[in-house]
N, C-alpha and C. Protein backbone atom coordinates (compact mmCIF):
# COMPACT_ATOMS: atom_id res chain seq x y z
N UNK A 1 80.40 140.82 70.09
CA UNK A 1 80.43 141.99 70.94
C UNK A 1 79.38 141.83 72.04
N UNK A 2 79.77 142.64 73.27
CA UNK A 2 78.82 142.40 73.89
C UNK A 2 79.01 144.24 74.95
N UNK A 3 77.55 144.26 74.88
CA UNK A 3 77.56 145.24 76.17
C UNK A 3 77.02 145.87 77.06
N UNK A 4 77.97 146.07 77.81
CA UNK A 4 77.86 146.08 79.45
C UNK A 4 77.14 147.80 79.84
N UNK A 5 75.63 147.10 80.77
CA UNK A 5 74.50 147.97 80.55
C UNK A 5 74.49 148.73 82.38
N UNK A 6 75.23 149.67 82.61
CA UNK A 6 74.75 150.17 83.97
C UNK A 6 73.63 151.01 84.49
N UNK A 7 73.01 151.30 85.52
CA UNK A 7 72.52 151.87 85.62
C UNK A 7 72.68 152.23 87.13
N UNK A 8 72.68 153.44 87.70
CA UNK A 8 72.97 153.43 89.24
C UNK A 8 71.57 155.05 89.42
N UNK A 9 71.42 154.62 90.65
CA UNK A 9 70.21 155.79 91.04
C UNK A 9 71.02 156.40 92.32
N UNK A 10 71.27 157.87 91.90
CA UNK A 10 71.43 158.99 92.61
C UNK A 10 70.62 159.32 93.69
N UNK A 11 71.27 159.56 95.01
CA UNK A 11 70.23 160.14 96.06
C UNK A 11 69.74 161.59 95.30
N UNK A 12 68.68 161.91 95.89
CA UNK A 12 67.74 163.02 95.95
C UNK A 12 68.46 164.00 96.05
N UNK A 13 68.51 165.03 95.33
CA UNK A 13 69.34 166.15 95.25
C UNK A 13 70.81 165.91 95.06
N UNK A 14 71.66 164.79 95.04
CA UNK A 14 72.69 165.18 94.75
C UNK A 14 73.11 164.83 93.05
N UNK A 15 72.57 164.83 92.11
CA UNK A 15 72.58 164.20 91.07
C UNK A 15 73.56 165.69 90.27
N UNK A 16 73.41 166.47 90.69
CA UNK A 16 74.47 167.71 89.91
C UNK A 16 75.69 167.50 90.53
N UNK A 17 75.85 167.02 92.05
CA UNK A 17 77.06 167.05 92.44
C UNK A 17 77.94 165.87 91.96
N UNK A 18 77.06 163.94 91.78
CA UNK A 18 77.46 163.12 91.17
C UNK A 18 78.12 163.23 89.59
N UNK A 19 77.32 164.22 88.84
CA UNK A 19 77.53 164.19 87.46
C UNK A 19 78.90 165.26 87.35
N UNK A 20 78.69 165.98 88.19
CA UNK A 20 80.32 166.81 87.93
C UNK A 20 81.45 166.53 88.80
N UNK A 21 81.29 164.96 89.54
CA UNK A 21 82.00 164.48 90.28
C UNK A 21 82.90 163.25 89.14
N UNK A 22 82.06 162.66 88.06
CA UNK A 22 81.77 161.75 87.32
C UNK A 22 82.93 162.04 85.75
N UNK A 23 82.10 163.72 85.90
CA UNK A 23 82.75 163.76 84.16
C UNK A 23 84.10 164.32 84.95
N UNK A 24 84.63 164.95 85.59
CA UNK A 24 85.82 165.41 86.34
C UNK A 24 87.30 164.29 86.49
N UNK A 25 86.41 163.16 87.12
CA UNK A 25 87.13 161.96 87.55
C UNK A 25 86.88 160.89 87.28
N UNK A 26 85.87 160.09 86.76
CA UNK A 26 85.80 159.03 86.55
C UNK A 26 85.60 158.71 84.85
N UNK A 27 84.88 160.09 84.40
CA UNK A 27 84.74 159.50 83.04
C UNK A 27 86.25 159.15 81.93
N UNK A 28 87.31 160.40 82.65
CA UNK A 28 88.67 160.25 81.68
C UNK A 28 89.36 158.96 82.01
N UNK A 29 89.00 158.54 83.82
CA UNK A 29 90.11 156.96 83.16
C UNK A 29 88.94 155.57 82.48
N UNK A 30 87.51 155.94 82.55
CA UNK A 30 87.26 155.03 81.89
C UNK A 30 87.31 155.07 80.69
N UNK A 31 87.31 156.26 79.93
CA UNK A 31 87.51 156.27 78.42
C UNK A 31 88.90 155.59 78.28
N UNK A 32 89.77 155.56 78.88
CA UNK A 32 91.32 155.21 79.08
C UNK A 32 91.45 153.73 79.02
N UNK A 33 90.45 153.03 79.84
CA UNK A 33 90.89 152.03 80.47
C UNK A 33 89.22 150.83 79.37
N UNK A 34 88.54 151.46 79.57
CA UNK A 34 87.40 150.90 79.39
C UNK A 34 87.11 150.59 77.70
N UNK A 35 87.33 152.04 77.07
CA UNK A 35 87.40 151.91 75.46
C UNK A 35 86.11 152.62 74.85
N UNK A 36 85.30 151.84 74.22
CA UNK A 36 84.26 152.17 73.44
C UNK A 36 83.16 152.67 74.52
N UNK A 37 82.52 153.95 74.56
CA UNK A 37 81.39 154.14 75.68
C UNK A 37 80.01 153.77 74.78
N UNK A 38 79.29 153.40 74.40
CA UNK A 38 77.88 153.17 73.94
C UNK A 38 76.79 154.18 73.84
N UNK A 39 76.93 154.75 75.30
CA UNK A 39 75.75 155.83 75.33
C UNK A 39 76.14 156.38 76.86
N UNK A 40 75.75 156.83 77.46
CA UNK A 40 75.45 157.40 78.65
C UNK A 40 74.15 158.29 78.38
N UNK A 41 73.37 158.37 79.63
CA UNK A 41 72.46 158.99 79.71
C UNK A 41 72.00 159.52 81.27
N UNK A 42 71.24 160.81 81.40
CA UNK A 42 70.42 160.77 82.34
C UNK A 42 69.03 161.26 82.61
N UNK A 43 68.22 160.08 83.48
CA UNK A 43 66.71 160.54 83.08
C UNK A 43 66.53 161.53 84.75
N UNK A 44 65.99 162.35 84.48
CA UNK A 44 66.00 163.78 85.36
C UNK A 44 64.58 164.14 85.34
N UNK A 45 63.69 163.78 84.23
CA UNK A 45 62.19 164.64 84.04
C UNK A 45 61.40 163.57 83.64
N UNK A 46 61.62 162.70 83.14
CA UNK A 46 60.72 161.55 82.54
C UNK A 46 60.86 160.25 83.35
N UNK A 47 60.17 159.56 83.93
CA UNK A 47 60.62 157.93 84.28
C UNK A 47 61.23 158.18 85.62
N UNK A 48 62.25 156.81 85.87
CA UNK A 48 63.03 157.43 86.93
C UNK A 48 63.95 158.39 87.59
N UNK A 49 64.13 159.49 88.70
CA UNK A 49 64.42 160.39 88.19
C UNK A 49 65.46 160.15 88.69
N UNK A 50 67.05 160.94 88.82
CA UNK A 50 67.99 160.71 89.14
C UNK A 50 68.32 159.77 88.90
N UNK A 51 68.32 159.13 87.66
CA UNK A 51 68.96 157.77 87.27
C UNK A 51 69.65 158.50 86.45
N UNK A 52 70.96 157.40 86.16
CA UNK A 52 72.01 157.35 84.76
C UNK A 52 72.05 155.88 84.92
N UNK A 53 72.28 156.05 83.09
CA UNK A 53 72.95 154.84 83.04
C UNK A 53 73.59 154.90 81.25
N UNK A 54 75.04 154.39 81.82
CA UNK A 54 75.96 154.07 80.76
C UNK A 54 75.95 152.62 80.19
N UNK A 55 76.64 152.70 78.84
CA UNK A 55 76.60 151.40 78.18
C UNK A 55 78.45 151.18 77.76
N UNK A 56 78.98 149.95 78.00
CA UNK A 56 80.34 150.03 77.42
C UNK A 56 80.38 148.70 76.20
N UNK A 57 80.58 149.13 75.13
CA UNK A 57 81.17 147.87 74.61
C UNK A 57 82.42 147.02 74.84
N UNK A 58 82.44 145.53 74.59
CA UNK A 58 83.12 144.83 74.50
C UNK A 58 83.66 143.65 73.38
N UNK A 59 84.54 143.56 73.23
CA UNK A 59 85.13 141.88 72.26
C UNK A 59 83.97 141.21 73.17
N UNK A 60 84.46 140.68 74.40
CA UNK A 60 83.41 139.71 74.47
C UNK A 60 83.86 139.45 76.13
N UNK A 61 83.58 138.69 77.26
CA UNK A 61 83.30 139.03 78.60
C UNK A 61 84.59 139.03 79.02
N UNK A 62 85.87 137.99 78.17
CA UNK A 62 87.22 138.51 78.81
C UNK A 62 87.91 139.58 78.70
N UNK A 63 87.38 140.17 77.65
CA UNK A 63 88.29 141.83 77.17
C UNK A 63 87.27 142.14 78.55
N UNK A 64 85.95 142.09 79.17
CA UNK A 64 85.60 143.34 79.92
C UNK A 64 85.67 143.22 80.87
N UNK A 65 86.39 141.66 81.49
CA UNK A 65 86.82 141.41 82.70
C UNK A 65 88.17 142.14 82.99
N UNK A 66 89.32 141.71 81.72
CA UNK A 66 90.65 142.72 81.43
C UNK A 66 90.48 144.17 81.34
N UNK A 67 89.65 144.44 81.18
CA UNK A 67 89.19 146.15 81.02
C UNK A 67 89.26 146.86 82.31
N UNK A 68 88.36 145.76 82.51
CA UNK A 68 87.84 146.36 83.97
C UNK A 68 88.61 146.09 85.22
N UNK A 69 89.48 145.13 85.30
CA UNK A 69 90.51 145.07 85.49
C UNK A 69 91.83 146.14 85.90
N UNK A 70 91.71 146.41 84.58
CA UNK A 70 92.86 147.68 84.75
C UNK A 70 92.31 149.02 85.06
N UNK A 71 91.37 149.21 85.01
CA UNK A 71 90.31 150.09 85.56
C UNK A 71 90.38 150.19 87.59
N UNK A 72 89.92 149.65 87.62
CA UNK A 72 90.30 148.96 89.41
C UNK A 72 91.57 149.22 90.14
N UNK A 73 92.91 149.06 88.54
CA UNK A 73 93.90 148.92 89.26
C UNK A 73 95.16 150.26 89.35
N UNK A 74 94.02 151.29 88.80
CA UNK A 74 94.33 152.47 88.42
C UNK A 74 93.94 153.56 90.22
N UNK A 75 95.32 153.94 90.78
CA UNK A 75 95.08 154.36 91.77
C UNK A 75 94.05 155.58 92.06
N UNK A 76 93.78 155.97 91.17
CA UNK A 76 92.81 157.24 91.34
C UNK A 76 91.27 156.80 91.28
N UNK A 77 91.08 155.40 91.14
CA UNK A 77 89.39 154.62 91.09
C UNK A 77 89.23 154.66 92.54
N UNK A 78 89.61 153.85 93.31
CA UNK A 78 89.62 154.07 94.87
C UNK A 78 88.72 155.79 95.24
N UNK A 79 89.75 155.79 94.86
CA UNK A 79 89.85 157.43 95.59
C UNK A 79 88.38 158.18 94.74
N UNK A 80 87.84 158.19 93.47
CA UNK A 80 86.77 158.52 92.98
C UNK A 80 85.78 157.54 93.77
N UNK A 81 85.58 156.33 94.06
CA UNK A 81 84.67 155.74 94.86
C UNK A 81 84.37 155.88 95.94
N UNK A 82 85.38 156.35 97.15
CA UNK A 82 85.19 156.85 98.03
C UNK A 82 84.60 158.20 98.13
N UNK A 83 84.65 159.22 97.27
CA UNK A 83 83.48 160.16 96.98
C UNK A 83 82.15 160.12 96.52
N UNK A 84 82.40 158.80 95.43
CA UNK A 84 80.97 158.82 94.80
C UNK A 84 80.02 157.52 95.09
N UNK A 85 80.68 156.94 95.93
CA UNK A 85 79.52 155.58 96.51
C UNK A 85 78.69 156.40 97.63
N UNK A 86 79.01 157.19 98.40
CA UNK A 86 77.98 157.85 98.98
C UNK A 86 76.50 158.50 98.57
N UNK A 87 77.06 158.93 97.44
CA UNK A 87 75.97 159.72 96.35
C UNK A 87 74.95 158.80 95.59
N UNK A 88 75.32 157.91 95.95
CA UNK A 88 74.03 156.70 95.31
C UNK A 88 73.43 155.91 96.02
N UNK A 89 71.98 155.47 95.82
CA UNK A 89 70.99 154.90 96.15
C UNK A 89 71.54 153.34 95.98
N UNK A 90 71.23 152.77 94.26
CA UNK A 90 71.59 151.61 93.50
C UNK A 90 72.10 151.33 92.73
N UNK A 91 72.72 150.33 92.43
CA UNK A 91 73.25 150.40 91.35
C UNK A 91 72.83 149.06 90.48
N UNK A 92 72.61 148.62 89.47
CA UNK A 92 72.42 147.65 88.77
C UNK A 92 73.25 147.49 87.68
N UNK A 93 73.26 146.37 87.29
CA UNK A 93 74.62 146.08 85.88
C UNK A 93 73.92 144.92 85.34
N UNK A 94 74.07 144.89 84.09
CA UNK A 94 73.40 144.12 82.85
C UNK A 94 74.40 143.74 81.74
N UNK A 95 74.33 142.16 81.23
CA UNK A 95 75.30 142.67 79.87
C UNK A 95 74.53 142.11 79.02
């Protein structure tokens, strides 16, 4: 198993509008498409602020290339990115 560690930093003040942009539209096709979620989190008061970051498991890097994959190829991802790449600073990915 292996898994895939995100983390993306929210501009300044919009971190309520990202997170109910997120669970609305992006979280139902990744549960769909993606599978096992790990954790999600967000640090708001401690550390960095306006950060999240989710964890996804995997079989192993070809299931999360195929995952992710069909994820991408799902017409409503577009269309959630074009709302929510504005709303972020960075993003980083780890596996």
């Amino acid at each position: 198993m292996i898994v895939d560690h995100r983390t993306y930093r929210v501009k300044p003040g919009k971190l309520t509008e990202y997170l109910k942009l997120y669970e609305a539209e992006a979280l139902p096709m990744q549960l769909r498409h993606l599978g096992h979620c790990v954790g999600w989190y967000v640090s708001n008061v401690i550390g960095p602020l306006s950060q999240i970051v989710h964890m996804w498991a995997y079989k192993d890097l070809a299931d999360r290339d195929a995952r992710r994959a069909k994820l991408a190829a799902d017409p409503a991802w577009p269309k959630f990115l074009e709302k929510a790449l504005p709303l972020l600073d960075a993003m980083e990915n780890k596996i």
